[in-house]
Protein backbone atom coordinates (compact mmCIF):
# COMPACT_ATOMS: atom_id res chain seq x y z
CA UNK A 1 125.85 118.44 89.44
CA UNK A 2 124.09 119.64 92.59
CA UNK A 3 121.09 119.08 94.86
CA UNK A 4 118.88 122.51 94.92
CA UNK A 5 116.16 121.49 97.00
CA UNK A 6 114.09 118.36 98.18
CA UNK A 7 110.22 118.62 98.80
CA UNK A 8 107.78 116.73 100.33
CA UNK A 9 104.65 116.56 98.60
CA UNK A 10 101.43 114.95 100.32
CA UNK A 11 99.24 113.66 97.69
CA UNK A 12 95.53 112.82 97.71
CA UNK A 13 92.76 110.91 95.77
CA UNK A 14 90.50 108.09 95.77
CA UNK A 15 91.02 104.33 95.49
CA UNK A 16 88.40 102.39 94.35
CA UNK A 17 88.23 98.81 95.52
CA UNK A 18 85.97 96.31 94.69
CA UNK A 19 84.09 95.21 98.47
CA UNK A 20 85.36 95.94 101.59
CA UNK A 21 89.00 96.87 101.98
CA UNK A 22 89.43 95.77 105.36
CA UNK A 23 87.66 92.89 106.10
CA UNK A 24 89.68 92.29 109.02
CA UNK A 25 93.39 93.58 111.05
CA UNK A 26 96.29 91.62 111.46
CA UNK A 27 97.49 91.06 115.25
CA UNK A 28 100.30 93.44 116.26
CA UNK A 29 101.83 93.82 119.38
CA UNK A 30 99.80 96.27 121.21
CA UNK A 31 97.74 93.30 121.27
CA UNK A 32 98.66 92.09 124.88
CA UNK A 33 96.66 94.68 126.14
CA UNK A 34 92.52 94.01 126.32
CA UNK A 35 92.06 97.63 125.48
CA UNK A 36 94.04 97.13 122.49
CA UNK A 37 93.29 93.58 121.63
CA UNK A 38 89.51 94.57 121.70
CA UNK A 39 89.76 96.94 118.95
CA UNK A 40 88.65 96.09 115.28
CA UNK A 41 88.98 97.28 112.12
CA UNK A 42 87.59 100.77 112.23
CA UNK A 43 89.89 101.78 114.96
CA UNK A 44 93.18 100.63 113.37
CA UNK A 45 93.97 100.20 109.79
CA UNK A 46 90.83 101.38 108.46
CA UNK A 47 91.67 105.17 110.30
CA UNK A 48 94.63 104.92 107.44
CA UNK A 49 92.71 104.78 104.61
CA UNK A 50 88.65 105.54 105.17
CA UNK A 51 85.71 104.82 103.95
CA UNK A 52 84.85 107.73 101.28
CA UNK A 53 81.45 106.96 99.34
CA UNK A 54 80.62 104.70 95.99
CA UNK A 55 83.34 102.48 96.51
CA UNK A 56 86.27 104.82 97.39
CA UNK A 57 88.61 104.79 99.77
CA UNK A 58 90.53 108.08 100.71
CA UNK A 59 94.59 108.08 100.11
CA UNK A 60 96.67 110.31 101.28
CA UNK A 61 100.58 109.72 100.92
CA UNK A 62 103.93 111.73 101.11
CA UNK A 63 106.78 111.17 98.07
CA UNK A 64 110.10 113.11 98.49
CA UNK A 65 111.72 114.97 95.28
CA UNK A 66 115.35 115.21 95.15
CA UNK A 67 115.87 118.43 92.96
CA UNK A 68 118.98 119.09 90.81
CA UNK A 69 120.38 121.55 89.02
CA UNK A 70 120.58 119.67 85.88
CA UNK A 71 116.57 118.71 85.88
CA UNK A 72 116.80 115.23 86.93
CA UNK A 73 114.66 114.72 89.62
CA UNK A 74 115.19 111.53 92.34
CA UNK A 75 111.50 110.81 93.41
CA UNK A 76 110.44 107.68 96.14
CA UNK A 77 107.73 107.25 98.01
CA UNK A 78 105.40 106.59 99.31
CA UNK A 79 106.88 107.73 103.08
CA UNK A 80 106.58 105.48 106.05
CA UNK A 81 104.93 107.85 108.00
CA UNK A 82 104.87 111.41 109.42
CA UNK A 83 108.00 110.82 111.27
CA UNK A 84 109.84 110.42 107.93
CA UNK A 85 108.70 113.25 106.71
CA UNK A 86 109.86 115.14 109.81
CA UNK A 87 113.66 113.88 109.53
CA UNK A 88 114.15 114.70 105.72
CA UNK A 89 113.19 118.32 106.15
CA UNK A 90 114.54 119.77 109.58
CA UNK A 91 117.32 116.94 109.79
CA UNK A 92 119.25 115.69 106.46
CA UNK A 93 117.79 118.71 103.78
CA UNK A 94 120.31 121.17 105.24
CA UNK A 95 122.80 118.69 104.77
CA UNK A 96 122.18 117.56 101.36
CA UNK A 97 121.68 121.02 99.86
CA UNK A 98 124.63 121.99 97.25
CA UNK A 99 125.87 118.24 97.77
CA UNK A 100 126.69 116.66 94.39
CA UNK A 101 123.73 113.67 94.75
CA UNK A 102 126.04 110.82 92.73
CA UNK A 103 128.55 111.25 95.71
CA UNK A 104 125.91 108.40 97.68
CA UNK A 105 128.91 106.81 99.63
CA UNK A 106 129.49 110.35 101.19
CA UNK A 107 126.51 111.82 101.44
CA UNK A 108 125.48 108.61 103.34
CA UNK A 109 128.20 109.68 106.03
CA UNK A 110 126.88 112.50 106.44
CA UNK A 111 123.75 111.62 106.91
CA UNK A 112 124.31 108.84 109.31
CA UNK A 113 127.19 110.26 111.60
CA UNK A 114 125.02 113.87 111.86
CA UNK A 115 122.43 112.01 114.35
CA UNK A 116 124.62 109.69 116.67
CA UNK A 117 120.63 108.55 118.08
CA UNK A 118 119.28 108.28 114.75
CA UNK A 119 120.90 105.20 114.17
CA UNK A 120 117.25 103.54 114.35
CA UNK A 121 113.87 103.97 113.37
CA UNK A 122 112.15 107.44 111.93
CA UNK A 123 115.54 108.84 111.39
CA UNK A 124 117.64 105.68 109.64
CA UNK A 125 114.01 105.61 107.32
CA UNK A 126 114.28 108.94 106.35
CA UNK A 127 118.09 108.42 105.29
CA UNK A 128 116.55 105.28 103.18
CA UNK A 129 114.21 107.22 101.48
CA UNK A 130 116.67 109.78 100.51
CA UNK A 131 119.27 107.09 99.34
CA UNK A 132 116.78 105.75 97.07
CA UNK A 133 115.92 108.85 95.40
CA UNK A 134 119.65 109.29 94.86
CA UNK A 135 120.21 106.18 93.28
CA UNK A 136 116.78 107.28 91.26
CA UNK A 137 118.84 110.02 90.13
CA UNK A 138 122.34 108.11 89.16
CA UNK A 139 119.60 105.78 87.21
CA UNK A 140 117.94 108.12 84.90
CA UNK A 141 121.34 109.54 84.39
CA UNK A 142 122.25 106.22 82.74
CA UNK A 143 119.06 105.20 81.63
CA UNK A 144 119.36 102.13 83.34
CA UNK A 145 117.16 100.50 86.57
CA UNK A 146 119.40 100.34 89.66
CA UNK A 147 120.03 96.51 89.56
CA UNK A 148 121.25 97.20 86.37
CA UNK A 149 123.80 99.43 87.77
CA UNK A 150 124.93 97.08 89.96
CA UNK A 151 124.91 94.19 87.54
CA UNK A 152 121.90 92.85 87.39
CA UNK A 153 119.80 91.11 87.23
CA UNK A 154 120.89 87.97 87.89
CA UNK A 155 117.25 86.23 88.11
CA UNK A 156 115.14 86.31 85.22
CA UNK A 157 112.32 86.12 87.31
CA UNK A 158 111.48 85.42 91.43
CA UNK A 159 108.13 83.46 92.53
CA UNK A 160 105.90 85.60 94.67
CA UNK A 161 104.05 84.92 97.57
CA UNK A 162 101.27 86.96 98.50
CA UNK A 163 100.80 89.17 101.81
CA UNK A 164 97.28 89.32 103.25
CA UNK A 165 96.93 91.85 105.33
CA UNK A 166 92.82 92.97 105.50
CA UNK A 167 91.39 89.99 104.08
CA UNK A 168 89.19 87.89 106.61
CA UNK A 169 90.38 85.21 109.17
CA UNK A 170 87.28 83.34 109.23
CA UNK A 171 88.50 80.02 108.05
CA UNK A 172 86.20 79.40 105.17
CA UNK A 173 86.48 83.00 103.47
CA UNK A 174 90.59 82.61 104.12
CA UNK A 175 90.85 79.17 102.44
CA UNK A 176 88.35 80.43 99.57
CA UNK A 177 91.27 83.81 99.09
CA UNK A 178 94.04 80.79 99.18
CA UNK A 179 92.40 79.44 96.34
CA UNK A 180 92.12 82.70 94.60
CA UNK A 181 95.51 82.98 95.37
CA UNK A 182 96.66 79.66 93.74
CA UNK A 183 94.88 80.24 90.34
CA UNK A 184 96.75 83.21 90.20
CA UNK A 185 99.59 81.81 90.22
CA UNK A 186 101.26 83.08 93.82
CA UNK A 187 103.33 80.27 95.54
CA UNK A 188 102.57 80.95 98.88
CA UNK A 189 100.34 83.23 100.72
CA UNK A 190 101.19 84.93 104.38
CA UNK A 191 98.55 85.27 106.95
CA UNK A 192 98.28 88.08 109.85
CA UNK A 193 97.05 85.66 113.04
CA UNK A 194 94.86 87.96 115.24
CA UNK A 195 95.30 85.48 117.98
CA UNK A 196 97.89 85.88 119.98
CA UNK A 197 98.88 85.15 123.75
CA UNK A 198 96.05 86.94 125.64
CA UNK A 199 93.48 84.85 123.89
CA UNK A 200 93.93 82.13 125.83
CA UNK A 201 92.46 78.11 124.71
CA UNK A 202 89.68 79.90 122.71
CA UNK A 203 92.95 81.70 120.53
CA UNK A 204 94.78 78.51 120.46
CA UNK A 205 91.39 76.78 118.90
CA UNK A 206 91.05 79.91 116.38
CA UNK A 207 94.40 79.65 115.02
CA UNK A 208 94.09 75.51 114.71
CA UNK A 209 91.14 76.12 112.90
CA UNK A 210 92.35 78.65 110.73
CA UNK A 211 95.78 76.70 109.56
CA UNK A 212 93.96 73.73 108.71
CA UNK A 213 92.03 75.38 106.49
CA UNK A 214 94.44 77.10 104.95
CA UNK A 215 96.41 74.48 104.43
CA UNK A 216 93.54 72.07 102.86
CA UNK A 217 92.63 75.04 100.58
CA UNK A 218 96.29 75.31 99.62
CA UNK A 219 97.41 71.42 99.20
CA UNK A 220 100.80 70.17 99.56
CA UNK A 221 102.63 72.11 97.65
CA UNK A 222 101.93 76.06 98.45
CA UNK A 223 103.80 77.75 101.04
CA UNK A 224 101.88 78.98 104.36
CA UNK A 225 103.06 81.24 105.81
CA UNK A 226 102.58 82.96 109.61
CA UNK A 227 102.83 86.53 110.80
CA UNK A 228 102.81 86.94 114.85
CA UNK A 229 104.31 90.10 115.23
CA UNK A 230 105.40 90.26 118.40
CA UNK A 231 102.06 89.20 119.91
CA UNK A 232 103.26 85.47 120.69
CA UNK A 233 106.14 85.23 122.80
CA UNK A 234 108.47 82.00 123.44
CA UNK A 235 106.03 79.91 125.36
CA UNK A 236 102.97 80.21 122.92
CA UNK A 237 105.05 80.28 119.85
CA UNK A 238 106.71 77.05 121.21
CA UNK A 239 103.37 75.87 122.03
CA UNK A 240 101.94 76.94 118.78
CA UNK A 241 104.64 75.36 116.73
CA UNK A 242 103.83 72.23 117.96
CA UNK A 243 99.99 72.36 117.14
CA UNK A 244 100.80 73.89 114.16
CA UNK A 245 103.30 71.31 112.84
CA UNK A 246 101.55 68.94 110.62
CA UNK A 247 100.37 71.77 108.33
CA UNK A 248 103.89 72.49 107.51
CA UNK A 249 104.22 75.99 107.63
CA UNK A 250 106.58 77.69 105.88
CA UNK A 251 107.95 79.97 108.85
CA UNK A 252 106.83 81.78 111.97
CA UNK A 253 107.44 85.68 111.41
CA UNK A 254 108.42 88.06 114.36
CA UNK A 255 106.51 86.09 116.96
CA UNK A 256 108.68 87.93 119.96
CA UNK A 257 110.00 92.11 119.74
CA UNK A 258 112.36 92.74 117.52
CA UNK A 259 115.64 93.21 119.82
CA UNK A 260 115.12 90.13 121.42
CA UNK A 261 117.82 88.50 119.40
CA UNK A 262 118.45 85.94 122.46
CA UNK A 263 114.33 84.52 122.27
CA UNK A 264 114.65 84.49 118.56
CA UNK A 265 117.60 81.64 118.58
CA UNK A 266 116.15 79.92 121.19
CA UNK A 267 113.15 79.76 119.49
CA UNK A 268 114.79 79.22 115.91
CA UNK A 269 116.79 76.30 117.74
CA UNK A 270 113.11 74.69 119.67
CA UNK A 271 110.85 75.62 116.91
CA UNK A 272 109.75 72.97 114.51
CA UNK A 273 108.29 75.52 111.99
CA UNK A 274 111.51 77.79 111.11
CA UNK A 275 111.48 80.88 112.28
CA UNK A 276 111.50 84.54 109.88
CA UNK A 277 112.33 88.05 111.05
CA UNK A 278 114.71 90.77 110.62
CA UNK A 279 112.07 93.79 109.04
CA UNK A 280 112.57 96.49 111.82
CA UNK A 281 116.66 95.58 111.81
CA UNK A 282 118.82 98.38 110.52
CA UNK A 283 121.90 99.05 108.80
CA UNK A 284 124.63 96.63 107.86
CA UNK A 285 125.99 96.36 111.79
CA UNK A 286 122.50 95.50 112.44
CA UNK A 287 122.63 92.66 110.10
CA UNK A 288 125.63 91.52 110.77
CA UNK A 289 124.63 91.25 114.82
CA UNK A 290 122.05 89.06 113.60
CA UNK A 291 123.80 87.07 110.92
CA UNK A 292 126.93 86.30 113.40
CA UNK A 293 124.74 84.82 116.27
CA UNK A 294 122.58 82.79 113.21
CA UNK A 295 119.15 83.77 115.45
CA UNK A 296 116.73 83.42 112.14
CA UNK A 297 115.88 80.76 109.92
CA UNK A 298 114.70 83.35 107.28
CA UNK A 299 115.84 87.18 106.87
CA UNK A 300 113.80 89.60 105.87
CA UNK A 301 115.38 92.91 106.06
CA UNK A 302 113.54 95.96 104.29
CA UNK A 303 115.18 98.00 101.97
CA UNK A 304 113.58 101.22 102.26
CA UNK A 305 114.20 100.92 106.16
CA UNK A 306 117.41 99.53 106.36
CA UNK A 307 119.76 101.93 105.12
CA UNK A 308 118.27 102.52 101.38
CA UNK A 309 120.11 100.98 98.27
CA UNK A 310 123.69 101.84 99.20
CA UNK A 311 122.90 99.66 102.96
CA UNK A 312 121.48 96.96 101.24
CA UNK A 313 124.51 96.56 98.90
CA UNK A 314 126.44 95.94 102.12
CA UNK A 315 123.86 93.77 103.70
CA UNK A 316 123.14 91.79 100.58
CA UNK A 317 127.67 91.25 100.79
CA UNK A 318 127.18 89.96 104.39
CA UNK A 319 123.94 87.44 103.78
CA UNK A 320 125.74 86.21 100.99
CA UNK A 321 129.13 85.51 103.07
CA UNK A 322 126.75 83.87 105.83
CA UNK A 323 125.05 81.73 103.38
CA UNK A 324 121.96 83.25 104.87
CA UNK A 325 118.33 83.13 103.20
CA UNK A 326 117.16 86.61 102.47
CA UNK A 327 113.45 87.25 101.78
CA UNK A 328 112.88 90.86 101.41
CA UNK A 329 110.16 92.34 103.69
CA UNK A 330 108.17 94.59 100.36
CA UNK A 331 107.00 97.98 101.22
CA UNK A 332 107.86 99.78 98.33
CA UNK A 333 108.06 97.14 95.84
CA UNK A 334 110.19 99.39 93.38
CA UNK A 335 112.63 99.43 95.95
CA UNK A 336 112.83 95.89 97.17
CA UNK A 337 112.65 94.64 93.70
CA UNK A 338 116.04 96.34 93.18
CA UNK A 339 117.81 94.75 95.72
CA UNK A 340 116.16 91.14 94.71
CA UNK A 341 117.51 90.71 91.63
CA UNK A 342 121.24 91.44 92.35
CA UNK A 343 120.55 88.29 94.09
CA UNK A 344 119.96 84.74 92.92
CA UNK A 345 118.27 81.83 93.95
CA UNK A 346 120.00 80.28 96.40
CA UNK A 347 119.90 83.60 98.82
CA UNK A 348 116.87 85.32 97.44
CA UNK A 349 114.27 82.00 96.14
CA UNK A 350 111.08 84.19 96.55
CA UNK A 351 109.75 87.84 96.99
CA UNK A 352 106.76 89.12 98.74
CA UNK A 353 103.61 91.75 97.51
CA UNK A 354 101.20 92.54 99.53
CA UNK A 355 98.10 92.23 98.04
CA UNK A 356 96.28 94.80 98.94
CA UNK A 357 98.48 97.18 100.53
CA UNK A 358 100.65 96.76 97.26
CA UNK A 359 97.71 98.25 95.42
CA UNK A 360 97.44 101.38 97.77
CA UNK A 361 100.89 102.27 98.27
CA UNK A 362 101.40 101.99 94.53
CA UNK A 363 98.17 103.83 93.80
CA UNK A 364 99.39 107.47 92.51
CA UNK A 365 102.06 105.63 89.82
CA UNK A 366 101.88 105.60 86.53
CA UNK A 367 103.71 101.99 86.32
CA UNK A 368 103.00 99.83 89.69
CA UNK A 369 105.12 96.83 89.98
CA UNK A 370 103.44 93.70 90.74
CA UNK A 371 103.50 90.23 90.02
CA UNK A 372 102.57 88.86 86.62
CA UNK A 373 101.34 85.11 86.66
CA UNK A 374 102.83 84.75 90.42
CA UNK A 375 106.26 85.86 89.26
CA UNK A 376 108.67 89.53 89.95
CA UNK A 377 110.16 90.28 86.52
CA UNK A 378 113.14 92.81 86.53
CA UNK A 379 112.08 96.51 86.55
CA UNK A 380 112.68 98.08 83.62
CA UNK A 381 112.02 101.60 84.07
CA UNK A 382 115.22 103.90 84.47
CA UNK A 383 115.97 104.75 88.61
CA UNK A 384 113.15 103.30 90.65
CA UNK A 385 110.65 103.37 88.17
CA UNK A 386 108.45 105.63 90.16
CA UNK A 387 106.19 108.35 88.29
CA UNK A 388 103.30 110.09 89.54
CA UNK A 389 100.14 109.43 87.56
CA UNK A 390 98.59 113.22 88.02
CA UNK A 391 95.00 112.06 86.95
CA UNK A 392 94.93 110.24 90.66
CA UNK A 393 95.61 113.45 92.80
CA UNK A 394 92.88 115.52 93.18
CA UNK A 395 94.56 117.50 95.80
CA UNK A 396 98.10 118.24 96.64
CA UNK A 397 100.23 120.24 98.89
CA UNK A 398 103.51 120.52 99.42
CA UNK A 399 105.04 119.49 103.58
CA UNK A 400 106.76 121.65 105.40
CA UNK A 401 107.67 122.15 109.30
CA UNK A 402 108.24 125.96 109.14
């Protein structure tokens, strides 16, 4: 068996959504900047997918195909950006080409040691995509969902907690979507703080306001959770933790940058609320830098950034020798959900969705997976699961950097 060819194919159509999309951004960490901090919806996230007419929002997205010459096709997607895109084609294609694709161990060799400065970001993604869609392959070969191959699951099901990136931060319209929330049966809920460090007493006061709300819409016994990233720093988060205290969140996420690992365990040590991060980490020496010097309360490694499915089964190895808790950070949730339930309980006790995101970057398949009743069931679908549902695109082409 052999690879002939991988495309990228950029795929467009419209979502329709039910009131506004974006009714607000999360924080991020251009945010200590005025110029950035000042800018709202329309000039971030809602540039990604616009505004079309009668209720439609415009989605464009890039999925890889792993051709063979025995007419299985690996397929994931969709990409994390044109970056991704950029490293499967001019980078690892001419690698791959001929390659037998159930070879995953070598082929990711020779994808890692071919860039010795690709060991982060655009280029380790792109390697992470094309792992998955290998493993896609080695699935539908055996007619069996990865976790499957890898003796799964060993969950029956995981508890969800919902991601709510887009909904409002005004504390009575948040506490009303906890609510939602809670009916449906999600057992916690994660919120993007816009306030961050250059917002001064006034930010403080917003993000007081907007945990006690959440918290009296959520009662005692649903997780809250926070998202910072990397707009709070030591001395807010420290600050905030203690304001923030007798709501009980559940954890603080990425409050500092990423390669801080130092702030994190000083903060994970200071903190009262315990302290999540570990997303924009990479590969299983990345892990283990962070496991040995125990700088997180929570872990939260992503799958289809990490490494892909071959990484994770070496990270998932070294949380479990740690006794660490690992919460997967859910881009593409038929990827995460892979690596989930090869793990039980103890190291893996919930799973996140985002809400709406969830929606759009599942929008082109035929069979999203998403929480039923609050709760991850097992993916049953052979490989990844991932099909393209043709009656979404209305326009296609296929990527190429000639």
């Amino acid at each position: 068996m052999k690879i002939t060819d991988i495309k990228l194919h950029q795929l467009q159509g419209d979502f329709k959504y039910n009131g506004s999309l974006w009714e607000e951004r999360p924080g991020r960490p251009l945010d200590i900047y005025p110029q950035f901090r000042s800018q709202g919806v329309n000039d971030t996230i809602g540039k990604l997918f616009p505004y079309k007419e009668d209720g439609c929002y415009r989605v464009t997205q890039t999925f890889v195909f792993v051709e063979t010459d025995e007419g299985v096709t690996g397929v994931v997607g969709p990409l994390t950006g044109d970056g991704t895109a950029y490293y499967i084609a001019l980078q690892l294609k001419p690698l791959l080409i001929g390659e037998n694709p159930l070879a995953t161990e070598y082929l990711w060799e020779l994808m890692y040691r071919n860039s010795p400065n690709g060991r982060f970001g655009d280029n380790m993604i792109a390697i992470s995509h094309i792992d998955y869609a290998l493993w896609d392959i080695k699935g539908k070969l055996a007619n069996q969902p990865i976790h499957a191959l890898l003796g799964g699951p060993v969950q029956d099901k995981i508890p969800a907690y919902a991601s709510t990136a887009g909904f409002s931060l005004e504390p009575k319209k948040a506490a009303a979507r906890v609510r939602q929330l809670k009916n449906e049966g999600y057992m916690g809920s994660k919120w993007f703080f816009r306030r961050g460090v250059g917002d001064g007493l006034v930010g403080e006061k917003s993000n007081i306001e907007l945990m006690s709300a959440l918290r009296d819409a959520a009662g005692p016994d649903m997780d809250i959770m926070i998202d910072a990233w990397a707009n709070w720093g030591i001395p807010y988060t420290l600050k905030m933790s203690e304001r923030l205290k007798e709501f009980k969140p559940a954890w603080i996420e990425e409050p500092v940058q990423y390669p801080l690992h130092d702030s994190y365990l000083k903060l994970k040590l200071e903190s009262p609320i315990p302290i999540a991060g570990g997303e924009h980490e990479f590969t299983r020496w990345g892990a283990k830098n962070l496991l040995e010097k125990k700088v997180l309360d929570i872990y939260q490694f992503e799958p289809i950034w990490a490494g892909g499915m071959s990484e994770m089964i070496k990270i998932s190895a070294l949380l479990t020798s740690y006794d660490a808790v690992f919460i997967p950070h859910v881009y593409v949730p038929a990827a995460s959900t892979q690596v989930a339930f090869t793990l039980n309980s103890l190291t893996t006790p919930m799973l996140e969705y985002h809400y709406i995101l969830g929606q759009i970057y599942q929008f082109f398949l035929t069979k999203p997976i998403s929480p039923v009743n609050g709760q991850f069931y097992p993916p049953k679908e052979p490989g990844l699961g991932i099909t393209i549902d043709q009656n979404k695109v209305d326009a296609s082409r296929e990527v190429t950097f000639d």
